[in-house]
PDB file of N, CA and C in Angstrom:
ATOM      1  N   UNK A   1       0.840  -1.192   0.000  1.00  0.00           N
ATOM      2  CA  UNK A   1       0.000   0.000   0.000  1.00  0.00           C
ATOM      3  C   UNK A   1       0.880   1.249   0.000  1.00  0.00           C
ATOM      4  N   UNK A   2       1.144   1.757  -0.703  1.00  0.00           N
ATOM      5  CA  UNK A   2       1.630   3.534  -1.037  1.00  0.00           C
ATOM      6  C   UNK A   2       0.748   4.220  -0.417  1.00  0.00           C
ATOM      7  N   UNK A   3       2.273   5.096   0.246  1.00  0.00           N
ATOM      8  CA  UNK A   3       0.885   5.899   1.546  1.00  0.00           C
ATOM      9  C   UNK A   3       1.821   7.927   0.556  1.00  0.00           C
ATOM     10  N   UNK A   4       1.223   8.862   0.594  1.00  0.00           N
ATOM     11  CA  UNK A   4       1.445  10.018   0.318  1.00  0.00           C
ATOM     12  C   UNK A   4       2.077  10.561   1.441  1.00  0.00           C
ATOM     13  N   UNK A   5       3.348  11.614   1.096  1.00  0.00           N
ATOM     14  CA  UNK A   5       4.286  12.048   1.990  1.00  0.00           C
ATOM     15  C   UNK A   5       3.686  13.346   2.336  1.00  0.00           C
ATOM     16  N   UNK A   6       3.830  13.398   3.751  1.00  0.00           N
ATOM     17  CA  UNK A   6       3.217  14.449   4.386  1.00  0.00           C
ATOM     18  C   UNK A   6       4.118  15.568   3.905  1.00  0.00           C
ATOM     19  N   UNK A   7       2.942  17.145   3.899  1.00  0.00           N
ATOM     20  CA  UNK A   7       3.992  18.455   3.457  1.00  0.00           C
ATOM     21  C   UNK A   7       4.163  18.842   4.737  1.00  0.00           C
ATOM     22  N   UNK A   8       5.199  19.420   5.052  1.00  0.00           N
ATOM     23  CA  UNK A   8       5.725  19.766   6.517  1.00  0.00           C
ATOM     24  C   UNK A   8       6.694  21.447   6.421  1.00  0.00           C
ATOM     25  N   UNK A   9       5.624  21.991   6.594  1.00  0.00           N
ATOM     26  CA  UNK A   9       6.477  23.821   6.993  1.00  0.00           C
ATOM     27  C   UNK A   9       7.418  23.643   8.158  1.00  0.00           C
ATOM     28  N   UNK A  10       8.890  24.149   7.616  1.00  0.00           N
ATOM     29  CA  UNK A  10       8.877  24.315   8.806  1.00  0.00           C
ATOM     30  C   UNK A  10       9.749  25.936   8.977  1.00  0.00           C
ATOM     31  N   UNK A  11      10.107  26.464  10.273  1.00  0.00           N
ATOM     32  CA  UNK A  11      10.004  27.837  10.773  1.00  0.00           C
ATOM     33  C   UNK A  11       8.582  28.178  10.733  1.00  0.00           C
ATOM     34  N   UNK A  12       7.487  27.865  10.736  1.00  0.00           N
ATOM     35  CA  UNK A  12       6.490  28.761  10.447  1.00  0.00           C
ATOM     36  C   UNK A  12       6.319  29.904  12.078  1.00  0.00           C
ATOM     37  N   UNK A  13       5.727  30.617  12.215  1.00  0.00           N
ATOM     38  CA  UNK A  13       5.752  31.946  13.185  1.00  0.00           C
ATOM     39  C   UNK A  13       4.305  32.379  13.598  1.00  0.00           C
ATOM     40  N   UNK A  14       4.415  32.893  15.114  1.00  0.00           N
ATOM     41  CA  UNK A  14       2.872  33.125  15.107  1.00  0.00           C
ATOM     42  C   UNK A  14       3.228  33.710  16.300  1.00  0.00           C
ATOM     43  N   UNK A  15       2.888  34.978  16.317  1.00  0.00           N
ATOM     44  CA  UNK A  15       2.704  36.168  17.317  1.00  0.00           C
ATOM     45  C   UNK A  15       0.984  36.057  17.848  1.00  0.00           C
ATOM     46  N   UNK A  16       2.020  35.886  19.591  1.00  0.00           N
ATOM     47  CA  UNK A  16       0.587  36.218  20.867  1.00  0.00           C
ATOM     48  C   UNK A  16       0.997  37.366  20.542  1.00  0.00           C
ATOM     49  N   UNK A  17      -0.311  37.642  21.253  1.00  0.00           N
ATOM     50  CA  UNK A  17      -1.040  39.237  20.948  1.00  0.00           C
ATOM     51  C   UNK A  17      -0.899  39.699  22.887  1.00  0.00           C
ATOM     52  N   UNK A  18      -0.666  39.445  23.599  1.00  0.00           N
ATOM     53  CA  UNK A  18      -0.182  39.579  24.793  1.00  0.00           C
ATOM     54  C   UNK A  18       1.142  40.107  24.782  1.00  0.00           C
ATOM     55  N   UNK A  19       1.993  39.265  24.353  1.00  0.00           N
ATOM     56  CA  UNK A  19       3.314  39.430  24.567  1.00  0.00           C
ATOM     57  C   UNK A  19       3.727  40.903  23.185  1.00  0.00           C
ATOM     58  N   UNK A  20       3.204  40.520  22.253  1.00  0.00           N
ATOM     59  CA  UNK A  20       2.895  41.839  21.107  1.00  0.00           C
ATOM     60  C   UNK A  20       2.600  43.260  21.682  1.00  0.00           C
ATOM     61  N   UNK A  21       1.566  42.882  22.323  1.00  0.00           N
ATOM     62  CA  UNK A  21       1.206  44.494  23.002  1.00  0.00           C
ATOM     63  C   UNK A  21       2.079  44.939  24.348  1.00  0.00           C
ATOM     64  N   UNK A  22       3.058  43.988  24.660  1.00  0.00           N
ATOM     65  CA  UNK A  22       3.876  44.413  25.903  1.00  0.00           C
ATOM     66  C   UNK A  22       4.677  45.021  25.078  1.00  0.00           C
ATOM     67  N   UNK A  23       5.469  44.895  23.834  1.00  0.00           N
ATOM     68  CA  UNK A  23       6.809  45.503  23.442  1.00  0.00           C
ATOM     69  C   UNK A  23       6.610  46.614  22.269  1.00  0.00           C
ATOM     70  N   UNK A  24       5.247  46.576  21.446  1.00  0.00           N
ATOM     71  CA  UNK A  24       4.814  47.511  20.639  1.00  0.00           C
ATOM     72  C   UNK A  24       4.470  48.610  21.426  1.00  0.00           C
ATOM     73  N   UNK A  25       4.646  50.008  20.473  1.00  0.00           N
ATOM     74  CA  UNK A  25       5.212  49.854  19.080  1.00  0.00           C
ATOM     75  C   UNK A  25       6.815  50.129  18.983  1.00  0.00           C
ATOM     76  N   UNK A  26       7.019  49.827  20.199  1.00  0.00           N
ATOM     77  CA  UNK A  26       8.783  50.513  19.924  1.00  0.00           C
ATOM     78  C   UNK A  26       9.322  49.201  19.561  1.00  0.00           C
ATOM     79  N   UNK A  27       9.189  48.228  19.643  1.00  0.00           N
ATOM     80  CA  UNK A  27       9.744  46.594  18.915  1.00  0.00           C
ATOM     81  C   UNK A  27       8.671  45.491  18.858  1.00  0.00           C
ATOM     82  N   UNK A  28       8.233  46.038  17.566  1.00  0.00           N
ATOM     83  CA  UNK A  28       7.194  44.932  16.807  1.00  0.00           C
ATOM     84  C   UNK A  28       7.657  44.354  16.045  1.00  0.00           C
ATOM     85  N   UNK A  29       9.529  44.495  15.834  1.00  0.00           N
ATOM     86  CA  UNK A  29       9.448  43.542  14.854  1.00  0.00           C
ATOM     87  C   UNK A  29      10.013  44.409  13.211  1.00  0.00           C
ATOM     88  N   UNK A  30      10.209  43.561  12.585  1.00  0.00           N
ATOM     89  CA  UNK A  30       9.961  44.186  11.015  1.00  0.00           C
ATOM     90  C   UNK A  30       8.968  44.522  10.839  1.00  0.00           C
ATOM     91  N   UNK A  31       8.977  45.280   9.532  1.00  0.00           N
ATOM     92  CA  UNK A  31       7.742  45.844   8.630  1.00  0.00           C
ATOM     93  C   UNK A  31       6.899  44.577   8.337  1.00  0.00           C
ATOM     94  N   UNK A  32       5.492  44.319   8.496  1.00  0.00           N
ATOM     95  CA  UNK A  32       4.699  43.350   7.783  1.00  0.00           C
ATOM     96  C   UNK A  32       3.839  43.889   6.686  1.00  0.00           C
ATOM     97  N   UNK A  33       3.386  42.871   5.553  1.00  0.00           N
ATOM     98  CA  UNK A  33       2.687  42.925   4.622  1.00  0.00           C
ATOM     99  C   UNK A  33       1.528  43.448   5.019  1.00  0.00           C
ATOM    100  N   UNK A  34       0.225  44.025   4.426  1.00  0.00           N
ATOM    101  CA  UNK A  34      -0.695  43.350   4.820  1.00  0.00           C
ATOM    102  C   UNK A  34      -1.556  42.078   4.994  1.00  0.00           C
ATOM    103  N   UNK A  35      -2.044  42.040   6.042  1.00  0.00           N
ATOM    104  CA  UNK A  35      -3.199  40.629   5.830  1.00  0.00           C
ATOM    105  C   UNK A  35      -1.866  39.741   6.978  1.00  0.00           C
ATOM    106  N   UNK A  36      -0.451  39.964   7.254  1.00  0.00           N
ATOM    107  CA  UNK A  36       0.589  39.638   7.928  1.00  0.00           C
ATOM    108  C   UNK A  36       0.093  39.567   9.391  1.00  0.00           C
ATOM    109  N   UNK A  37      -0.367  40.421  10.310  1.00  0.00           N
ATOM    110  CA  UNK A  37      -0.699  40.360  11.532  1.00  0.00           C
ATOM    111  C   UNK A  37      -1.410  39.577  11.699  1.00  0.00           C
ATOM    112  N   UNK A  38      -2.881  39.365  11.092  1.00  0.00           N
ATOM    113  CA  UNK A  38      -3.982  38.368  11.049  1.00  0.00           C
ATOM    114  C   UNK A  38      -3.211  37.128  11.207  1.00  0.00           C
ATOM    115  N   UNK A  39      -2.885  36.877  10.023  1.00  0.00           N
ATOM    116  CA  UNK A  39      -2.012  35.863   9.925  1.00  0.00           C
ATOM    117  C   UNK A  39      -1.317  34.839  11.203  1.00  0.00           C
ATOM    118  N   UNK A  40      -0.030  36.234  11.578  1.00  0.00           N
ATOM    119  CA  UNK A  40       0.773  35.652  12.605  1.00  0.00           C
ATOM    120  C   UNK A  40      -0.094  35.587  13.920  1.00  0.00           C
ATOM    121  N   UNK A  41      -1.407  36.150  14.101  1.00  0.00           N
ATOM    122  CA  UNK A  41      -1.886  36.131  15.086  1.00  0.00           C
ATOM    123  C   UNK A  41      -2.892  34.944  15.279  1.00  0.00           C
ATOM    124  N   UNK A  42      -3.019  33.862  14.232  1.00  0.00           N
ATOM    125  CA  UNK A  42      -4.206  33.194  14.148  1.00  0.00           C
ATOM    126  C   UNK A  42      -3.183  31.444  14.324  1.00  0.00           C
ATOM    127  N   UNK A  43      -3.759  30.551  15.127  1.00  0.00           N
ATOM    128  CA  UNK A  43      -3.219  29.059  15.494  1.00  0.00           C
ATOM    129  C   UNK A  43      -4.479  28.897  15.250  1.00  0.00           C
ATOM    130  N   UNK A  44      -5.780  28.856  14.355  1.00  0.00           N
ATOM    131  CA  UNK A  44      -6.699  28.538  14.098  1.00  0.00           C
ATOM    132  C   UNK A  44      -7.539  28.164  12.835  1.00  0.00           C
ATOM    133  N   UNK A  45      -8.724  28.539  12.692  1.00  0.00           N
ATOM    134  CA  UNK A  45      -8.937  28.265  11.463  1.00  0.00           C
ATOM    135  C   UNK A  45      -8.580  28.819  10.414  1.00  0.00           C
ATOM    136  N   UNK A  46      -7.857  30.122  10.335  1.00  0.00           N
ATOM    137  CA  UNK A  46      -7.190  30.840   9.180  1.00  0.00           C
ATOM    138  C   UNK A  46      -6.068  29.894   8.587  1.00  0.00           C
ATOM    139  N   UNK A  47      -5.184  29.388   9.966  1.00  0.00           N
ATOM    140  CA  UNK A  47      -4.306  28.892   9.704  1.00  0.00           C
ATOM    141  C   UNK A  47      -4.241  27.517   9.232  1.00  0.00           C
ATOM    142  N   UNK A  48      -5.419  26.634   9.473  1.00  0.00           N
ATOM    143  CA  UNK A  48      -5.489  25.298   8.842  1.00  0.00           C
ATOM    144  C   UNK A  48      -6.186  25.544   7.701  1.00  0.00           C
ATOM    145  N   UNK A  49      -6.903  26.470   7.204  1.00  0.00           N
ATOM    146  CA  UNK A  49      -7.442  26.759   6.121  1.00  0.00           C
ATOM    147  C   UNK A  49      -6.642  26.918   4.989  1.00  0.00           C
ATOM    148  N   UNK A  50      -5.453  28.015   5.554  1.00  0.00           N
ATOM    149  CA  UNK A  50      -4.364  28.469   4.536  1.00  0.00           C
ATOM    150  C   UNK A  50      -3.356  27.266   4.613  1.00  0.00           C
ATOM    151  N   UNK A  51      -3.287  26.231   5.402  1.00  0.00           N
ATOM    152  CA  UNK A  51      -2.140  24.897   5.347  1.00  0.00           C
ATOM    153  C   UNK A  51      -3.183  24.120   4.366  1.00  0.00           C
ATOM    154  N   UNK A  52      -4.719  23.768   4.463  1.00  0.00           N
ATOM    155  CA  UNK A  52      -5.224  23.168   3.555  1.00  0.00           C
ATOM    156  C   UNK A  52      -5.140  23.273   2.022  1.00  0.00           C
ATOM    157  N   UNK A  53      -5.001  24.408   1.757  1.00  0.00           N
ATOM    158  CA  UNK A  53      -4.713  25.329   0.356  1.00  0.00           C
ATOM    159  C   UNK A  53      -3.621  24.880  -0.168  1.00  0.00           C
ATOM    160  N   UNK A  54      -2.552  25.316   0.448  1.00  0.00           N
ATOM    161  CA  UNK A  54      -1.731  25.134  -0.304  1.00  0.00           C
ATOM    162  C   UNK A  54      -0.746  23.240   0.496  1.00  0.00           C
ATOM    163  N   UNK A  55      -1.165  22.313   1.021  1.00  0.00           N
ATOM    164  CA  UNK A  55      -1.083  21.037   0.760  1.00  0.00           C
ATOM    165  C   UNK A  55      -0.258  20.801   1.895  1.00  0.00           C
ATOM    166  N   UNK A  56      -0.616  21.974   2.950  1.00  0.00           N
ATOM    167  CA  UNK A  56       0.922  21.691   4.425  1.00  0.00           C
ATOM    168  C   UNK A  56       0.050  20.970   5.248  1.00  0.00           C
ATOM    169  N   UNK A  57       0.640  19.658   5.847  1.00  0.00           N
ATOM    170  CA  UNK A  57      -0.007  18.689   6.754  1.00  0.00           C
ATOM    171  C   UNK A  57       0.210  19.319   8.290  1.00  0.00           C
ATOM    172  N   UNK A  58       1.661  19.470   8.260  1.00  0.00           N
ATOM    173  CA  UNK A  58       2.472  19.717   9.630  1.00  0.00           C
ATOM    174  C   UNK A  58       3.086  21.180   9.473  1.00  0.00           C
ATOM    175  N   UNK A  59       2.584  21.786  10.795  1.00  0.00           N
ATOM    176  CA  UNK A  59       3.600  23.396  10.414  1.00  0.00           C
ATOM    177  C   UNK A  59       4.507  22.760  12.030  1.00  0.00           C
ATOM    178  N   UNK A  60       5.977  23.068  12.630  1.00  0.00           N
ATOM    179  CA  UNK A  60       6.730  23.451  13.035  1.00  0.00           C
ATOM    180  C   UNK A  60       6.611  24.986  13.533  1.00  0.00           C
ATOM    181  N   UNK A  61       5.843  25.406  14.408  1.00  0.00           N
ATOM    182  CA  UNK A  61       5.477  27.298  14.986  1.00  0.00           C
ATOM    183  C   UNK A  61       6.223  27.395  15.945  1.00  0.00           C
ATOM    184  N   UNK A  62       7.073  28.686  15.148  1.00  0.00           N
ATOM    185  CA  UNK A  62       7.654  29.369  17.140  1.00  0.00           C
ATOM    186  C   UNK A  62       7.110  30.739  16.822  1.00  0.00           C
ATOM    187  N   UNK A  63       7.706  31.349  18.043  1.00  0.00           N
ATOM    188  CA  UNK A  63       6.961  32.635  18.421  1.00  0.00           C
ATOM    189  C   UNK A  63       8.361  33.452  17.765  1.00  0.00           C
ATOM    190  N   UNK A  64       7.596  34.901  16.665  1.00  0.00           N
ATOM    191  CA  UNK A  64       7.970  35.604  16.213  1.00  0.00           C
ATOM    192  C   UNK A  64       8.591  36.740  16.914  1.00  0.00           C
ATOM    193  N   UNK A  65       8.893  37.527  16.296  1.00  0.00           N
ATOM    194  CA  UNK A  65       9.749  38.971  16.913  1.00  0.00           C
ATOM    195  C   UNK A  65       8.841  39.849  17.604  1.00  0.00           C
ATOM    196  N   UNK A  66       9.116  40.757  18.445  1.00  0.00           N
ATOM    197  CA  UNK A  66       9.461  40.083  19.664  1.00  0.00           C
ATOM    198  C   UNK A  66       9.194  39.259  20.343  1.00  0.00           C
ATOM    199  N   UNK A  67      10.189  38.273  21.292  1.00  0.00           N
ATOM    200  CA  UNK A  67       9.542  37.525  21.622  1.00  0.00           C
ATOM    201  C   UNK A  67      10.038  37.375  23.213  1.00  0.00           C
ATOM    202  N   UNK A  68       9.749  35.989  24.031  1.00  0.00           N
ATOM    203  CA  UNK A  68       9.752  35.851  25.705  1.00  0.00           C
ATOM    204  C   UNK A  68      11.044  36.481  26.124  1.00  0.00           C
ATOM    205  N   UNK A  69      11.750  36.003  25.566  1.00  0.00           N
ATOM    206  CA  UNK A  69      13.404  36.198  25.326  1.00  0.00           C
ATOM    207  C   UNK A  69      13.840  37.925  26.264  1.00  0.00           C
ATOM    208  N   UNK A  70      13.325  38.960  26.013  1.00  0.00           N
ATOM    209  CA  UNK A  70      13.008  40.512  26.524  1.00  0.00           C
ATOM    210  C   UNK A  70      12.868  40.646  27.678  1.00  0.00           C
ATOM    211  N   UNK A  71      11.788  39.765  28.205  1.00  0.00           N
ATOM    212  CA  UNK A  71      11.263  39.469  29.499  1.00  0.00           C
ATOM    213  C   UNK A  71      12.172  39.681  30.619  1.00  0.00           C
TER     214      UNK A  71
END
């Protein structure tokens, strides 16, 4: 039986919005796109929606700029 190889992101990034609003706006980070914040802010259905799309099984997420590290 041939089984299909899982797609696997990996670095993918995802900014709490807690730890975001402790260090903004003086270190948010780089410039983002738009539609970018949504994005990094969502471990939900945006985000399995947009892994469904384009064929990612497994994302690998750490936490983006800034991050605990400041603390």
């Amino acid at each position: 039986m041939a089984t299909t190889p899982l797609g696997i992101a990996l670095e993918e990034h995802f900014l709490d919005a807690e730890i975001k609003a402790k260090f903004a706006p003086n270190d948010a980070g780089p410039g983002r796109g738009p539609g970018m914040a949504e994005r990094l802010g969502d471990l939900g259905a945006l985000r399995l929606k947009e892994m469904d799309e384009t064929g990612i099984d497994i994302q690998v997420v750490s936490h983006g700029a800034p991050s605990v590290q400041k603390m």
